[in-house]
N, C-alpha and C. Protein backbone atom coordinates (compact mmCIF):
# COMPACT_ATOMS: atom_id res chain seq x y z
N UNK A 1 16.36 36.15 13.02
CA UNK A 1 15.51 35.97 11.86
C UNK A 1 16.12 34.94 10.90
N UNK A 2 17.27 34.76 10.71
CA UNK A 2 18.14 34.31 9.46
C UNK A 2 17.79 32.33 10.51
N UNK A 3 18.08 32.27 11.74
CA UNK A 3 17.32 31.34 12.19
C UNK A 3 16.16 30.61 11.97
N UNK A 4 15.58 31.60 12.08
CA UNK A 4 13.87 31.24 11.70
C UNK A 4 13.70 30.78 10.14
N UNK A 5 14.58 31.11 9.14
CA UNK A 5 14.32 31.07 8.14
C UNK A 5 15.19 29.91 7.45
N UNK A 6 16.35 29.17 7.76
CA UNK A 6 17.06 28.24 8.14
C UNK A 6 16.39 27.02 8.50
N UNK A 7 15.43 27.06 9.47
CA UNK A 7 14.64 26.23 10.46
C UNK A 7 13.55 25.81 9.35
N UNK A 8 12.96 26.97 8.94
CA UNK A 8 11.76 26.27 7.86
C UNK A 8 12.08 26.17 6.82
N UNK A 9 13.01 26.09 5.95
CA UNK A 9 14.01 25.64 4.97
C UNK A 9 14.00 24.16 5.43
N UNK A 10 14.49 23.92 6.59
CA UNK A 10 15.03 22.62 6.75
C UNK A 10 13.49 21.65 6.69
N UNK A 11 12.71 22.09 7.11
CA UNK A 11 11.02 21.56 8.00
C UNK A 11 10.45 21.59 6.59
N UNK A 12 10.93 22.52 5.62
CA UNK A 12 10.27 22.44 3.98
C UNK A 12 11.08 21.07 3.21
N UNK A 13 12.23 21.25 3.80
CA UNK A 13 12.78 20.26 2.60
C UNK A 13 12.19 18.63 3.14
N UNK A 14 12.42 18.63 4.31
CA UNK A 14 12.22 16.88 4.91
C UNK A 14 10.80 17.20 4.50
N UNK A 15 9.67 17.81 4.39
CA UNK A 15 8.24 17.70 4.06
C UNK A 15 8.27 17.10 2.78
N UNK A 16 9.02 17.41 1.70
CA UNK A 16 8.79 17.70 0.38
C UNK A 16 9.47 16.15 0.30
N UNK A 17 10.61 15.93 1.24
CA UNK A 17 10.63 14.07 0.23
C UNK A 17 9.95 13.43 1.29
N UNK A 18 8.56 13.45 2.16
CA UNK A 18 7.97 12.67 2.08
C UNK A 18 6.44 12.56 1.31
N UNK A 19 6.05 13.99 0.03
CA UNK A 19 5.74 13.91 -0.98
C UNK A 19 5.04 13.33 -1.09
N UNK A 20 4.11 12.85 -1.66
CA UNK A 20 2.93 12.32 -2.17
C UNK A 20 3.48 12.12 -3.69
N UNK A 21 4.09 10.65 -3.85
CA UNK A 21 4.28 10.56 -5.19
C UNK A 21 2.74 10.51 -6.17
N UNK A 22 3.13 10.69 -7.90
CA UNK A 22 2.65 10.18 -8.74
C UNK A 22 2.60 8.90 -9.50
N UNK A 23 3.82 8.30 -9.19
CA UNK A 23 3.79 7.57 -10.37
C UNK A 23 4.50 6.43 -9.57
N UNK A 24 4.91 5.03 -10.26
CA UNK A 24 5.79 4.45 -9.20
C UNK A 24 7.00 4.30 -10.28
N UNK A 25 8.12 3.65 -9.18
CA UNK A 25 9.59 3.77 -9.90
C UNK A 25 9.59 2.36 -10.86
N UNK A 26 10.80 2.69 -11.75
CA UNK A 26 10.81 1.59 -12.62
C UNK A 26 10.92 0.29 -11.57
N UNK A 27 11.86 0.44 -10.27
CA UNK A 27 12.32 -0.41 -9.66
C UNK A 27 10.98 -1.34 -9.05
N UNK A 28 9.83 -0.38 -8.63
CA UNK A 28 8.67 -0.89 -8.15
C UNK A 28 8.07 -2.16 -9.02
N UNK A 29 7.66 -1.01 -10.23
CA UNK A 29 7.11 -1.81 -11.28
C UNK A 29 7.58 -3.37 -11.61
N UNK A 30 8.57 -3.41 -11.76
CA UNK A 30 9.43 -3.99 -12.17
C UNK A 30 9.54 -5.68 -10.82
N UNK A 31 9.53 -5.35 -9.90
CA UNK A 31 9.97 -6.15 -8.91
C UNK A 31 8.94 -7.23 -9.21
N UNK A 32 9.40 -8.60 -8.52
CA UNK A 32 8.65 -9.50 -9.04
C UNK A 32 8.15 -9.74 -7.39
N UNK A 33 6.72 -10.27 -7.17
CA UNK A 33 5.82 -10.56 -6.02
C UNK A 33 5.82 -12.15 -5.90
N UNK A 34 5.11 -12.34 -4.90
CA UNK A 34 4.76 -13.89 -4.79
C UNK A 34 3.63 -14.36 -4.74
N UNK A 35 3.25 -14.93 -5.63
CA UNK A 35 1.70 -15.44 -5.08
C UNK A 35 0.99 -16.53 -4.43
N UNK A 36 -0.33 -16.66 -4.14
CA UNK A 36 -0.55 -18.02 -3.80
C UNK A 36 -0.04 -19.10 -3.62
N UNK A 37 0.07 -18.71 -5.35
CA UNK A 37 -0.05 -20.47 -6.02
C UNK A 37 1.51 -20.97 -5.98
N UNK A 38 2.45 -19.66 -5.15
CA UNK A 38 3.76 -20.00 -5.30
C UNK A 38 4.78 -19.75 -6.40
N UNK A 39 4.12 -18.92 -7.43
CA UNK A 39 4.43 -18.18 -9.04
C UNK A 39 4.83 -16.78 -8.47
N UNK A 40 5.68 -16.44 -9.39
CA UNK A 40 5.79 -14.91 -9.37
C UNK A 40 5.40 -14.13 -10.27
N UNK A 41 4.95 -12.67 -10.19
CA UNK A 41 4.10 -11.90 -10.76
C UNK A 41 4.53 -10.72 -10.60
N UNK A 42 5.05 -9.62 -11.62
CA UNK A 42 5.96 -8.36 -11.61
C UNK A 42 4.33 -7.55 -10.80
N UNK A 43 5.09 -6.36 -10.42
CA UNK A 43 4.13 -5.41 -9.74
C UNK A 43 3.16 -4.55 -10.71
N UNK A 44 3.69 -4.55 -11.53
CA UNK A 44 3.49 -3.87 -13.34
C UNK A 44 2.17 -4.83 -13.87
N UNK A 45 2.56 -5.82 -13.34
CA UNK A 45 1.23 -6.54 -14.08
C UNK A 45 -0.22 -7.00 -13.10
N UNK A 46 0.41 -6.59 -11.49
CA UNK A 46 -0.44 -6.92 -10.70
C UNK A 46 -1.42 -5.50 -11.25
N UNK A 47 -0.86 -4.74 -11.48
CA UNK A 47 -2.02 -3.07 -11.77
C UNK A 47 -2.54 -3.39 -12.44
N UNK A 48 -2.06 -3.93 -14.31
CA UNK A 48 -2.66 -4.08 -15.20
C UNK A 48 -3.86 -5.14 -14.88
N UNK A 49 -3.42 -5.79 -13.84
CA UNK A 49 -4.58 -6.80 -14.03
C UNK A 49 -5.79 -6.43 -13.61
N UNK A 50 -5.66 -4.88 -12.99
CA UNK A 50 -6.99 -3.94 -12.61
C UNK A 50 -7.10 -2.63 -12.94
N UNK A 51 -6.55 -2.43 -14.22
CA UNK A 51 -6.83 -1.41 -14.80
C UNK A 51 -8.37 -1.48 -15.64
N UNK A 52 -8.41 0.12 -14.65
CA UNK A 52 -9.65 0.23 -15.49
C UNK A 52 -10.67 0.55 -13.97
N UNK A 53 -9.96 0.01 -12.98
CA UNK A 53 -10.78 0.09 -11.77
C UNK A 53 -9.81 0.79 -10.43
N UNK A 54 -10.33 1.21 -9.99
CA UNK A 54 -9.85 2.02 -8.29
C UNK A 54 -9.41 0.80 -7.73
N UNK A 55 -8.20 0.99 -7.20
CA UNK A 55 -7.63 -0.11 -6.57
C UNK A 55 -6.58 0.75 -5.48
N UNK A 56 -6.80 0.26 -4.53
CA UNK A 56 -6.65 0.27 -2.86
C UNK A 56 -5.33 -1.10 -2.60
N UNK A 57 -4.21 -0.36 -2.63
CA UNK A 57 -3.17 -1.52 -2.31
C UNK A 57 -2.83 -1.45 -0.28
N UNK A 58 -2.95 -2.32 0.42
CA UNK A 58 -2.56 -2.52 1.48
C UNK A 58 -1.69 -3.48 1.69
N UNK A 59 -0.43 -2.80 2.21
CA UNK A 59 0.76 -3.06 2.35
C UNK A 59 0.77 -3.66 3.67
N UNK A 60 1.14 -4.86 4.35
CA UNK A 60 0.74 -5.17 6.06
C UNK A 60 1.58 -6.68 6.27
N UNK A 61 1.35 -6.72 7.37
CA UNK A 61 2.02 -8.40 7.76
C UNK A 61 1.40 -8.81 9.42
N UNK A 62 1.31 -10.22 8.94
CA UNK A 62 0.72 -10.87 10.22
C UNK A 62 1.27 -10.20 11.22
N UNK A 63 2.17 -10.07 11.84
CA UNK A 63 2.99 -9.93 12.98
C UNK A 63 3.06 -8.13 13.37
N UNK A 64 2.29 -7.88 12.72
CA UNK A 64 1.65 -5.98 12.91
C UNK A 64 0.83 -6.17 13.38
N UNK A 65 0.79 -5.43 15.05
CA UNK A 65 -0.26 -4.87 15.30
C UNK A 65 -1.03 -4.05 14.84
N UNK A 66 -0.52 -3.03 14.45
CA UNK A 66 -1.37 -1.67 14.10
C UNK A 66 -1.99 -2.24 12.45
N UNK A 67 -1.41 -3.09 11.89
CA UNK A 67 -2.07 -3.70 10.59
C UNK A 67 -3.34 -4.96 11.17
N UNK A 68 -3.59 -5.41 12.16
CA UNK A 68 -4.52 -6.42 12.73
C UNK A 68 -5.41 -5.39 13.22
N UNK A 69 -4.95 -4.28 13.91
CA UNK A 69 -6.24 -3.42 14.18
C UNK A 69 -7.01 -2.33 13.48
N UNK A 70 -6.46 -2.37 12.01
CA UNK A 70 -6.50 -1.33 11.06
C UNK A 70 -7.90 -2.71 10.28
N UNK A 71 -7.87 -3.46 10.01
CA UNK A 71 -8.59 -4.69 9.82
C UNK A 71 -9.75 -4.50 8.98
N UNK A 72 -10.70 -4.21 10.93
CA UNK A 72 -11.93 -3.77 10.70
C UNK A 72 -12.51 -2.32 9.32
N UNK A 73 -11.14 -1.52 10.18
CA UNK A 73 -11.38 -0.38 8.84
C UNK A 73 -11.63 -1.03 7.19
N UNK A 74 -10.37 -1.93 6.88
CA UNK A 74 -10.14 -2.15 5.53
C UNK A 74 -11.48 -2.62 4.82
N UNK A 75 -12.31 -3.64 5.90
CA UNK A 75 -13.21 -4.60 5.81
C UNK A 75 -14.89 -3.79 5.40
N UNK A 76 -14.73 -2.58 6.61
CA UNK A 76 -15.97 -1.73 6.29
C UNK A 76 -15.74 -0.77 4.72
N UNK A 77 -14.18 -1.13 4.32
CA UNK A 77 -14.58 -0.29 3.25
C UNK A 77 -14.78 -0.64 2.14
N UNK A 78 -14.34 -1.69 2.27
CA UNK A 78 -14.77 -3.77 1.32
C UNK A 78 -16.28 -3.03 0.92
N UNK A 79 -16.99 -3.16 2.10
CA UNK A 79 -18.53 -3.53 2.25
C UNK A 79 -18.81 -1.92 1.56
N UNK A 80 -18.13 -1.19 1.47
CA UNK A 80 -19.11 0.35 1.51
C UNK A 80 -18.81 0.52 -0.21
N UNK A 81 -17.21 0.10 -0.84
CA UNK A 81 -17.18 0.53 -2.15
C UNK A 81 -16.64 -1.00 -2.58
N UNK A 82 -17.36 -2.34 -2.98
CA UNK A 82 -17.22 -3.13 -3.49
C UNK A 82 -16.69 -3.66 -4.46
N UNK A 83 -16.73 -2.18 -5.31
CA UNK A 83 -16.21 -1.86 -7.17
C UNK A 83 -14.67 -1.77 -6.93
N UNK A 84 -14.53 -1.29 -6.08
CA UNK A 84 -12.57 -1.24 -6.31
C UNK A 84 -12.31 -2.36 -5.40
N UNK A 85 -10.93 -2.18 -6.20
CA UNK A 85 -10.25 -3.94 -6.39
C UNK A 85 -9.11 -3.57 -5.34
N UNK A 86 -9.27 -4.47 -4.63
CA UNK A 86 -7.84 -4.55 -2.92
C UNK A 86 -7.44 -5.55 -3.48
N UNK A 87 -5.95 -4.82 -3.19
CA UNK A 87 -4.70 -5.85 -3.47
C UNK A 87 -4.35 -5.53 -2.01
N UNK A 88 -3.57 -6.72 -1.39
CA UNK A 88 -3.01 -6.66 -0.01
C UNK A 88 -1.57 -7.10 -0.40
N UNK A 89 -0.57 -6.83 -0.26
CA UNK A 89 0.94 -7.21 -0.41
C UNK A 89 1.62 -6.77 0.71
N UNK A 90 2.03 -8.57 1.37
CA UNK A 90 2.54 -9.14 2.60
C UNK A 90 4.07 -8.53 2.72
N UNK A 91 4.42 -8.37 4.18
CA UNK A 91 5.60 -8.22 4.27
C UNK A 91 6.19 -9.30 5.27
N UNK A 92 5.48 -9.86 5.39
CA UNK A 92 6.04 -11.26 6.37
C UNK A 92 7.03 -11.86 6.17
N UNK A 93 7.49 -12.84 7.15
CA UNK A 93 9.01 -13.10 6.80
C UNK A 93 8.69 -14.57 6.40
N UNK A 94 7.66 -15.22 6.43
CA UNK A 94 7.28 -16.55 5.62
C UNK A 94 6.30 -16.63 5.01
N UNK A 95 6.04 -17.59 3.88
CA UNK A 95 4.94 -17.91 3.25
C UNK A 95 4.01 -18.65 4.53
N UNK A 96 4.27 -19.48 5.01
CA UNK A 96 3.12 -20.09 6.00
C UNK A 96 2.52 -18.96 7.17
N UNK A 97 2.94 -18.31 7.30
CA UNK A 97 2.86 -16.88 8.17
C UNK A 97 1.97 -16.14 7.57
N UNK A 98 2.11 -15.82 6.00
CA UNK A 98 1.41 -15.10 5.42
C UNK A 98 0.03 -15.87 5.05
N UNK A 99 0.42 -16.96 4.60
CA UNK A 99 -0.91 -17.54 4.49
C UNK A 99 -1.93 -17.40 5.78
N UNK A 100 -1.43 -17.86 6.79
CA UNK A 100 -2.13 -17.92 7.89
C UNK A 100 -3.05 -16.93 8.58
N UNK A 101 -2.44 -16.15 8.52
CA UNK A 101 -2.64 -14.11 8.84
C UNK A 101 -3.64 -13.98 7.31
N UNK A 102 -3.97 -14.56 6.06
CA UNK A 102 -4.87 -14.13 5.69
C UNK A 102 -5.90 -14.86 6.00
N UNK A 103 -6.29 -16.40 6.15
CA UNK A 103 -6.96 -17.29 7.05
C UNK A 103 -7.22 -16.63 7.94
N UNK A 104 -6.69 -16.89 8.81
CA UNK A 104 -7.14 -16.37 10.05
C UNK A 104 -7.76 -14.68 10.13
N UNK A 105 -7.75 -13.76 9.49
CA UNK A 105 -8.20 -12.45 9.48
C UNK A 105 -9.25 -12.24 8.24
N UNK A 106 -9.13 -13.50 7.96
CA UNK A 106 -10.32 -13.81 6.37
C UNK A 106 -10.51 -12.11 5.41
N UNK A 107 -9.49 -12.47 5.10
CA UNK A 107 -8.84 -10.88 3.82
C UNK A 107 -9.55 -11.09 2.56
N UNK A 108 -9.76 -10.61 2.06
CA UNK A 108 -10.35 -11.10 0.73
C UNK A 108 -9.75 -9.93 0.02
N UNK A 109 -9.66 -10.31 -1.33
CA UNK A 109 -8.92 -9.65 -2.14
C UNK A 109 -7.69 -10.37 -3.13
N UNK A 110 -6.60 -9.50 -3.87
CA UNK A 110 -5.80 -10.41 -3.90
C UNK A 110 -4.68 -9.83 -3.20
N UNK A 111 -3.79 -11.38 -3.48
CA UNK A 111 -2.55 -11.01 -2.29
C UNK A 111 -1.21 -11.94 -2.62
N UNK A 112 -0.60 -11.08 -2.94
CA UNK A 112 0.85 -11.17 -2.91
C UNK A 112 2.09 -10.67 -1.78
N UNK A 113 3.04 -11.36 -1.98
CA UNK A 113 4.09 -11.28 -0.75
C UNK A 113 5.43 -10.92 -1.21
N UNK A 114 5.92 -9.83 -0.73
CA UNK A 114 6.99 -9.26 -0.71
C UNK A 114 8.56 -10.84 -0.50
N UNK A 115 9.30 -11.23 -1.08
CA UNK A 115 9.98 -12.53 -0.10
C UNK A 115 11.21 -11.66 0.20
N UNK A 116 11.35 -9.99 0.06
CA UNK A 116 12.53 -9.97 0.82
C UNK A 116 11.98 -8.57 1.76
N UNK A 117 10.41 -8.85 2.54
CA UNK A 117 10.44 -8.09 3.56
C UNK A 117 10.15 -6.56 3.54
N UNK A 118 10.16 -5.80 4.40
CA UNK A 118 9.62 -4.14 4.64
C UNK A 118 11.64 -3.49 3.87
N UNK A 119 12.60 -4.13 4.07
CA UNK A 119 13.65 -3.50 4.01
C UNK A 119 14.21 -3.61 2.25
N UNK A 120 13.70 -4.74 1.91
CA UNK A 120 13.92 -5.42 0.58
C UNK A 120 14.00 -4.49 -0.76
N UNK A 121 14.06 -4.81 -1.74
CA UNK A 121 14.09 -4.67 -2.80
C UNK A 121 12.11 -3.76 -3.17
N UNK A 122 11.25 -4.26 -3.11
CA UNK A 122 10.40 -3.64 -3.18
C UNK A 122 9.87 -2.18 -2.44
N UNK A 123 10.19 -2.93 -0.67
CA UNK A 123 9.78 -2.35 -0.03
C UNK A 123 10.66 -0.57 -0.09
N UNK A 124 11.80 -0.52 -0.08
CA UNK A 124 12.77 0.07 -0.66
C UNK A 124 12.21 1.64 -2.24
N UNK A 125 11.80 0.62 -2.97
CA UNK A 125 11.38 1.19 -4.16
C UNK A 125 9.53 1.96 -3.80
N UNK A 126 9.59 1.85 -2.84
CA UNK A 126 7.85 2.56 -2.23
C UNK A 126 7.87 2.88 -1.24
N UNK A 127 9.47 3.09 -1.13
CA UNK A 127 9.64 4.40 0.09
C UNK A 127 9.02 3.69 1.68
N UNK A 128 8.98 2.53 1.71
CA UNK A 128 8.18 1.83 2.44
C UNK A 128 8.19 2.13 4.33
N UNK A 129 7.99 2.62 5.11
CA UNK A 129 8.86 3.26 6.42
C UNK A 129 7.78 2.77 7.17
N UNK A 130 6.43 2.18 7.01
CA UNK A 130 5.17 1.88 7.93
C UNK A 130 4.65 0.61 7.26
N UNK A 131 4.35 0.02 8.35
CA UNK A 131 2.67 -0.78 7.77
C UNK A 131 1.94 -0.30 8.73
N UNK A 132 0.53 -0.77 8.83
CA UNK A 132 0.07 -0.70 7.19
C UNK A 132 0.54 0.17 6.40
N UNK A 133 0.81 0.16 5.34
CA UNK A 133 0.67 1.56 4.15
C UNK A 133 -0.81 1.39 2.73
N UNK A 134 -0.92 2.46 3.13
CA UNK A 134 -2.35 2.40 2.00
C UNK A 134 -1.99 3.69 0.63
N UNK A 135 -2.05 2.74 -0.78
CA UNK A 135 -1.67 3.55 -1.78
C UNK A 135 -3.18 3.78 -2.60
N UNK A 136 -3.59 4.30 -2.79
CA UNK A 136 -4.85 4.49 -4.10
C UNK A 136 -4.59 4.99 -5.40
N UNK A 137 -4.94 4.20 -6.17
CA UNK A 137 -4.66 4.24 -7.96
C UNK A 137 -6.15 4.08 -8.21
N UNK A 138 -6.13 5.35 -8.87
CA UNK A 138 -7.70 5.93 -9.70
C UNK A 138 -7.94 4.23 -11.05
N UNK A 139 -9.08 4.60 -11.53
CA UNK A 139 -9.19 4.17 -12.78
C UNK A 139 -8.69 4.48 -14.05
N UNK A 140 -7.24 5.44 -13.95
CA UNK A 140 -6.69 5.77 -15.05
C UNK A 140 -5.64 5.04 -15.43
N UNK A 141 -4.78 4.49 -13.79
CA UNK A 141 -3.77 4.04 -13.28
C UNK A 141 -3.23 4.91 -12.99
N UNK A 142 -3.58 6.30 -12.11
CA UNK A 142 -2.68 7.33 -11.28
C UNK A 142 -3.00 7.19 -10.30
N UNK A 143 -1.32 7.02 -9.32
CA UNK A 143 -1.84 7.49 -7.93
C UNK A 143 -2.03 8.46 -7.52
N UNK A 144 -3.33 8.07 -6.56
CA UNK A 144 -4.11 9.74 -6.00
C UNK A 144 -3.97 9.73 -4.86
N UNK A 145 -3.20 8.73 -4.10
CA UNK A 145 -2.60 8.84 -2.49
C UNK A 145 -1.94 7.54 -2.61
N UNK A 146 -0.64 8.27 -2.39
CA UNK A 146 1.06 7.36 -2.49
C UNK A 146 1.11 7.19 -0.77
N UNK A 147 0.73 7.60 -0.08
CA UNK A 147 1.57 7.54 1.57
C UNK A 147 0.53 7.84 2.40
N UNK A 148 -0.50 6.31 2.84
CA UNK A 148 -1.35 7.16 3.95
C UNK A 148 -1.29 5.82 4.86
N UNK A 149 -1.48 5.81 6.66
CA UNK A 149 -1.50 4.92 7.30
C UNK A 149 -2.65 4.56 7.71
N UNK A 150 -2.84 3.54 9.15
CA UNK A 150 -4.01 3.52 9.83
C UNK A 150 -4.69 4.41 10.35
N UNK A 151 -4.25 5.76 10.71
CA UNK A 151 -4.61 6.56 11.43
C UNK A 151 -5.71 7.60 9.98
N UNK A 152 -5.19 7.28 8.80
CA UNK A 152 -5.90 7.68 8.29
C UNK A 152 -6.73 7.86 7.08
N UNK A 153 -7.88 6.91 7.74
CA UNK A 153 -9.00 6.21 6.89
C UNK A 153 -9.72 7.33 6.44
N UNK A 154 -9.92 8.34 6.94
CA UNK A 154 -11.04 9.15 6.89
C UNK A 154 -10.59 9.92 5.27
N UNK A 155 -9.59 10.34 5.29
CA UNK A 155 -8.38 10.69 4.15
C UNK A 155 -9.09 9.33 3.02
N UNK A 156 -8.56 8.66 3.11
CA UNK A 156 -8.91 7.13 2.17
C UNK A 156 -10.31 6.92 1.56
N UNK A 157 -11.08 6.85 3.03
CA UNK A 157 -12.78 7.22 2.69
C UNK A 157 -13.12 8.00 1.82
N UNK A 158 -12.65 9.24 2.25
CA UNK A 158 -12.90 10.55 1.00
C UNK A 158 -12.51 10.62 -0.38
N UNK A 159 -11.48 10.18 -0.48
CA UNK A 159 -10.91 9.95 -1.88
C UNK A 159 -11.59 8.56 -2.46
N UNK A 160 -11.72 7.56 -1.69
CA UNK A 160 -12.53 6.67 -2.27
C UNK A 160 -13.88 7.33 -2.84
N UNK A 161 -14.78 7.93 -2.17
CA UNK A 161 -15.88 8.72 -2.36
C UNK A 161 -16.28 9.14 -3.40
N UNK A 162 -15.20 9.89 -3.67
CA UNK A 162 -14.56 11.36 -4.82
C UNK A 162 -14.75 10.23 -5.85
N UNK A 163 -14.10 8.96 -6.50
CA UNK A 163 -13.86 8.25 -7.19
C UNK A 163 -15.34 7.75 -8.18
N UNK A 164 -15.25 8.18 -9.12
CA UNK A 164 -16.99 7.80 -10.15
C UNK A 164 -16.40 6.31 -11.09
């Protein structure tokens, strides 16, 4: 018995830090992105610049499969809730890479790039362990799903739904 109870102790604790945060870390906030135009832009201000609206961050990079076939999903949900604002933030290991992979997969939205990668300084501060990763921030600026992948849109759908 003292086994059994040991065992789900352990199966409780690894559950609990992969958690469903609230909020993000100063370190997140804080980190500076890359954009387009080749400027940098703290993460803190990429939100503010859509506060006020449901925003859907997708975390991905050219060179992911499971982020090239997750795609179609992102795209039908473009078309189904129009009102919230997609941010896509690259984890690629170049700017011409990243550019290209949004060309070529015609992303719309906005989009910024991680320049030190899934292991980096950002990626790091958002617990980052997958791409895709899909975060949702209500219209209050709370997140209402910190940690969800490709496998699950249906999760994403619904909470998008829920969202007035």
């Amino acid at each position: 018995m003292k086994k059994i109870v040991a065992l789900l102790l352990i199966i409780s604790s690894f559950s609990c830090s992969n958690a469903q945060k609230k909020e993000f870390s100063k370190e997140a906030l804080a980190e500076k992105l890359l954009t387009l135009e080749g400027t940098t832009i703290a993460f803190d201000e990429i939100l503010k610049k859509h506060q006020g609206k449901t925003i859907v961050l997708e975390i991905w990079a050219s060179w992911c499969g499971d982020c090239i076939k997750a795609m179609p999903k992102t795209k039908e949900l473009q078309l189904a809730k129009p009102e919230v604002a997609y941010v896509f933030i690259s984890m690629d290991k170049t700017v011409e890479k990243w550019k290209l992979g949004i060309e070529k997969h015609e992303l719309k939205g906005d989009h910024f790039m991680a320049q030190d990668g899934m292991k980096g300084t950002f990626g790091k501060a958002i617990d980052l362990d997958w791409i895709p990763r899909y975060i949702i921030i209500d219209k209050s600026g709370k997140i209402i799903l910190y940690r969800a992948i490709e496998t699950e849109f249906d999760t994403i759908q619904n909470i998008l739904k829920s969202q007035k």
